[in-house]
Protein backbone atom coordinates (compact mmCIF):
# COMPACT_ATOMS: atom_id res chain seq x y z
CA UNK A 1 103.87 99.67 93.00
CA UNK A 2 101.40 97.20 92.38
CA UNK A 3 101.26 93.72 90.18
CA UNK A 4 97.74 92.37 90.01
CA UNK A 5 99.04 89.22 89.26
CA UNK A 6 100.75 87.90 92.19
CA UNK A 7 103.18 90.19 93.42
CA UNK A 8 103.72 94.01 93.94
CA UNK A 9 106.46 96.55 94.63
CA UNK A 10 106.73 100.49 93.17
CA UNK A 11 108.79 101.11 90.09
CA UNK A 12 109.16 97.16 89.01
CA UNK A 13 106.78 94.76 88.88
CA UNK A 14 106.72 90.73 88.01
CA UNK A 15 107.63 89.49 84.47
CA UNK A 16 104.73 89.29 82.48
CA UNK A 17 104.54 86.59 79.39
CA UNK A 18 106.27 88.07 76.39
CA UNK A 19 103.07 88.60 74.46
CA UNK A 20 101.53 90.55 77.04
CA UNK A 21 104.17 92.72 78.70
CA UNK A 22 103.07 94.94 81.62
CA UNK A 23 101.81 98.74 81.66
CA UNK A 24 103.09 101.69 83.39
CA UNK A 25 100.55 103.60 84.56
CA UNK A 26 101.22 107.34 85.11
CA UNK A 27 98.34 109.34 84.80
CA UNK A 28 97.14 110.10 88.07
CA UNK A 29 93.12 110.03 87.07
CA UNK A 30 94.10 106.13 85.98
CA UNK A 31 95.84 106.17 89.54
CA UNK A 32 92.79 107.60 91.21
CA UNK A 33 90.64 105.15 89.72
CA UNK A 34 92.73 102.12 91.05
CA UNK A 35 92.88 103.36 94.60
CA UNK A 36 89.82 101.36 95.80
CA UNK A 37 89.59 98.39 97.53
CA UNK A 38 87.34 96.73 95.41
CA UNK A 39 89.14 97.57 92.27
CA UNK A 40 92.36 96.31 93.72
CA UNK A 41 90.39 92.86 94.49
CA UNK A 42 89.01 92.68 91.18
CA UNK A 43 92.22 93.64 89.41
CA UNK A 44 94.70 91.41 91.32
CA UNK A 45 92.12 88.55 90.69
CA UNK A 46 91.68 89.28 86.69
CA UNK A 47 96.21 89.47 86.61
CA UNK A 48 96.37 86.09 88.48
CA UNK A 49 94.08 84.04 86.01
CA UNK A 50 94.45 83.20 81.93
CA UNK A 51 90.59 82.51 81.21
CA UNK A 52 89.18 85.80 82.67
CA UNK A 53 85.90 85.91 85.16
CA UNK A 54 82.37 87.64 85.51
CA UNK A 55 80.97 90.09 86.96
CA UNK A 56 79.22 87.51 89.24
CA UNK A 57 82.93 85.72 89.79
CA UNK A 58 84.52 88.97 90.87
CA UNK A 59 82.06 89.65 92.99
CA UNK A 60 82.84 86.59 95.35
CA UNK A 61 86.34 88.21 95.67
CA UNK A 62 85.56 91.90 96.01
CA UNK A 63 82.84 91.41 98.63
CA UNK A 64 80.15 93.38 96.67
CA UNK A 65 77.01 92.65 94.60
CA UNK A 66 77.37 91.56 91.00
CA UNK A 67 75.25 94.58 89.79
CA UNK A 68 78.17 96.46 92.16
CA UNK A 69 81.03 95.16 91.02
CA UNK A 70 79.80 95.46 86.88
CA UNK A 71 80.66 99.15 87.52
CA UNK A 72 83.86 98.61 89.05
CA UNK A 73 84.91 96.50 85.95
CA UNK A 74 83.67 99.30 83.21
CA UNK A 75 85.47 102.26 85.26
CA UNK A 76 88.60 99.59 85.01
CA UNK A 77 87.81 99.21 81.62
CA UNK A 78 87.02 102.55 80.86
CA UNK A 79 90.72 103.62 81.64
CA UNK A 80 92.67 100.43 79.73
CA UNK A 81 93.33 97.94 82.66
CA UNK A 82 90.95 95.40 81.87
CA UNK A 83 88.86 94.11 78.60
CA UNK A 84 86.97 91.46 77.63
CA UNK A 85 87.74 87.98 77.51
CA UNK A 86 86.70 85.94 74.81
CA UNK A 87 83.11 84.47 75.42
CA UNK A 88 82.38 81.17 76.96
CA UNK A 89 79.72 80.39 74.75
CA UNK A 90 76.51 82.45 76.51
CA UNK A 91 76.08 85.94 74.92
CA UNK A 92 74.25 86.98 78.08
CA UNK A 93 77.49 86.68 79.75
CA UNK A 94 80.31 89.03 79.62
CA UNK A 95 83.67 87.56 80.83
CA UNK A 96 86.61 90.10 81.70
CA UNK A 97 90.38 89.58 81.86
CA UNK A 98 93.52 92.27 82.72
CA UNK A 99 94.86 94.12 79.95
CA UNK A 100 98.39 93.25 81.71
CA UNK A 101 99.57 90.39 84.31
CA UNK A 102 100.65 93.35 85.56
CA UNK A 103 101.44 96.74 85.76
CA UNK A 104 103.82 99.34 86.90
CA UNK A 105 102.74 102.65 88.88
CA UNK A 106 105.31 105.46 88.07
CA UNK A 107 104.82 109.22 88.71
CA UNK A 108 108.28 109.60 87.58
CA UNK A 109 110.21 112.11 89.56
CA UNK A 110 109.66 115.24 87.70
CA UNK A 111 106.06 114.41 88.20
CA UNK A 112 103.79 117.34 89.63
CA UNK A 113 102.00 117.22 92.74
CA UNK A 114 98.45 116.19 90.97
CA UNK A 115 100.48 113.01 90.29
CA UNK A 116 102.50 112.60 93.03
CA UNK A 117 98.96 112.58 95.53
CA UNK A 118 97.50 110.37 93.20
CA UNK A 119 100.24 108.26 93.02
CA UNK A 120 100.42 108.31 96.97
CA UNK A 121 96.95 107.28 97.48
CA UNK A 122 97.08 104.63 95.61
CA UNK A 123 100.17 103.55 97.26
CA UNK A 124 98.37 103.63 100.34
CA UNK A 125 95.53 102.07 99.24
CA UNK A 126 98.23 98.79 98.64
CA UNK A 127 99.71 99.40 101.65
CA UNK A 128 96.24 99.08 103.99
CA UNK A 129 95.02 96.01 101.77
CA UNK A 130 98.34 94.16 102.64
CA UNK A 131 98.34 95.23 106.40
CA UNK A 132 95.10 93.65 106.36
CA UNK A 133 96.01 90.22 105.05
CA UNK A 134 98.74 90.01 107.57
CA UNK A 135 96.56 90.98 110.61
CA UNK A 136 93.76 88.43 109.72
CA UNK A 137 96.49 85.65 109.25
CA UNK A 138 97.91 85.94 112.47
CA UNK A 139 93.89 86.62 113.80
CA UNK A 140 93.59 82.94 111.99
CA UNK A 141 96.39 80.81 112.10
CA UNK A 142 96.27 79.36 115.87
CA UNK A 143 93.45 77.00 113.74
CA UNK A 144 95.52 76.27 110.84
CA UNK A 145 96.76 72.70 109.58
CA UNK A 146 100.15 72.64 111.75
CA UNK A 147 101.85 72.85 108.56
CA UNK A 148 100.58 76.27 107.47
CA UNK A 149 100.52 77.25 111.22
CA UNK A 150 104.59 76.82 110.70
CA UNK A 151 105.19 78.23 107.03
CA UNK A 152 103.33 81.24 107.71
CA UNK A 153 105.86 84.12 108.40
CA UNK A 154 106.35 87.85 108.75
CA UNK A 155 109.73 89.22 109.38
CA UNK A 156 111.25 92.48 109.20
CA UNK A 157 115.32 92.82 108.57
CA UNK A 158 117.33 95.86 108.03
CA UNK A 159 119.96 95.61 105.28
CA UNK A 160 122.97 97.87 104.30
CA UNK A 161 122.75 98.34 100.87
CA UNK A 162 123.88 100.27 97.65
CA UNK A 163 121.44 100.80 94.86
CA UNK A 164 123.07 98.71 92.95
CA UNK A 165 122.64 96.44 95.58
CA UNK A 166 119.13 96.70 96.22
CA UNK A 167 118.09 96.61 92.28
CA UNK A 168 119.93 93.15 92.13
CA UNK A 169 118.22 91.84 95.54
CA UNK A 170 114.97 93.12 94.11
CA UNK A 171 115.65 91.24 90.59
CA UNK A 172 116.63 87.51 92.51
CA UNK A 173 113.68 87.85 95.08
CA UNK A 174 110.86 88.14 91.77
CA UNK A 175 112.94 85.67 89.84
CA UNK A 176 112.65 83.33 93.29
CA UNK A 177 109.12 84.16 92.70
CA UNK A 178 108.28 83.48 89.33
CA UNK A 179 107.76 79.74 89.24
CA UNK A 180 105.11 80.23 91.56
CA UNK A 181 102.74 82.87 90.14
CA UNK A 182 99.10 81.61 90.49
CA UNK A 183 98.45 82.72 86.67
CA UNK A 184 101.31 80.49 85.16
CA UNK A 185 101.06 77.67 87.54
CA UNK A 186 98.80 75.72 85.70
CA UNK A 187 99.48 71.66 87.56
CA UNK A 188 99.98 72.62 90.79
CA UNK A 189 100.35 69.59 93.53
CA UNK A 190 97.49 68.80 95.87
CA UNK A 191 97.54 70.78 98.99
CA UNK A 192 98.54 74.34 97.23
CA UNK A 193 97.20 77.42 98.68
CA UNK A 194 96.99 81.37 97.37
CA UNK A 195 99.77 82.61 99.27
CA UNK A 196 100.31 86.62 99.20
CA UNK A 197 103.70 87.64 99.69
CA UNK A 198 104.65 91.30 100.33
CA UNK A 199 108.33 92.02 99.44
CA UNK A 200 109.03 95.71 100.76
CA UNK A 201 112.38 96.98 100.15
CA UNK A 202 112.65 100.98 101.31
CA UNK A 203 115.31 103.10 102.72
CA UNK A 204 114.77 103.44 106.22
CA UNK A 205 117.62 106.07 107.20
């Protein structure tokens, strides 16, 4: 479903460092509280970087006020997906880093239907924050660097898979990934952007 920390897809998620693996989340008030906006902002942000950010940091991303976004970071506290960073060295300020680089959303199929429209909306809420990435690129890129104006791309391609099929093809597209992830790319070269990439893989007959 969703991987904070660079890449997201339902039921399997990007490898996370050994030490921190990532979290399955099935309890749909922990759903619930991720389906916002904000909170997706804030958590994909926190996922995608070692050292951790503010209140005042995550506010830049999340569009909100500081005093705002403080209460999205307790209610993601409050339910295990973030904590506290080690401080930088002021008391006064209170740095905040993802439990996970990134976590799994799983009803589970025997789920009831509590969890399975919690686990929807939340779902959605992915699906509308990636829609609108894609529609301001292409509302942006006529004034991009030529370069970017050409590497920029959106397809859609119909496949004829088995499940078999479609596990491995999911497993070789996030291992094409992985040497890219903002959070572990620590030197990258001059001229590297955030990219977000949306791998969607669903039956479609």
């Amino acid at each position: 479903m969703a991987d904070a920390g660079g890449g997201r897809d339902h039921g399997g998620m990007s490898e996370a460092p050994p030490e921190r693996q990532r979290v399955t989340i099935s309890d749909p008030q922990v759903m619930r509280a991720l389906a916002h906006p904000a909170r997706l902002a804030i958590m994909e942000h926190l996922a995608s970087i070692e050292s951790g950010a503010t209140a005042t940091e995550c506010a830049e991303i999340a569009g909100l006020s500081p005093s705002a976004t403080s209460y999205h970071l307790r209610e993601l506290a409050k339910f295990g997906l973030i904590e506290q960073a080690p401080s930088r060295g002021d008391a006064r300020e209170r740095v905040w880093r993802a439990f996970s680089p990134s976590y799994n959303v799983e009803a589970g199929q025997e789920a009831g239907s509590e969890a399975r429209a919690a686990e929807l909306a939340l779902v959605e809420a992915h699906l509308a924050r990636d829609a609108q990435r894609t529609r301001e690129w292409f509302r942006r890129m006529a004034g991009e660097p030529t370069e970017w104006y050409r590497a920029g791309a959106f397809s859609d391609t119909v496949l004829l898979l088995t499940a078999e099929e479609l596990s491995a093809l999911n497993e070789a597209v996030q291992d094409l990934l992985a040497p890219y992830r903002r959070r572990l790319r620590t030197d990258p070269p001059a001229g590297a952007r955030s990219v977000a990439i949306q791998y969607r893989s669903v039956p479609v007959d």
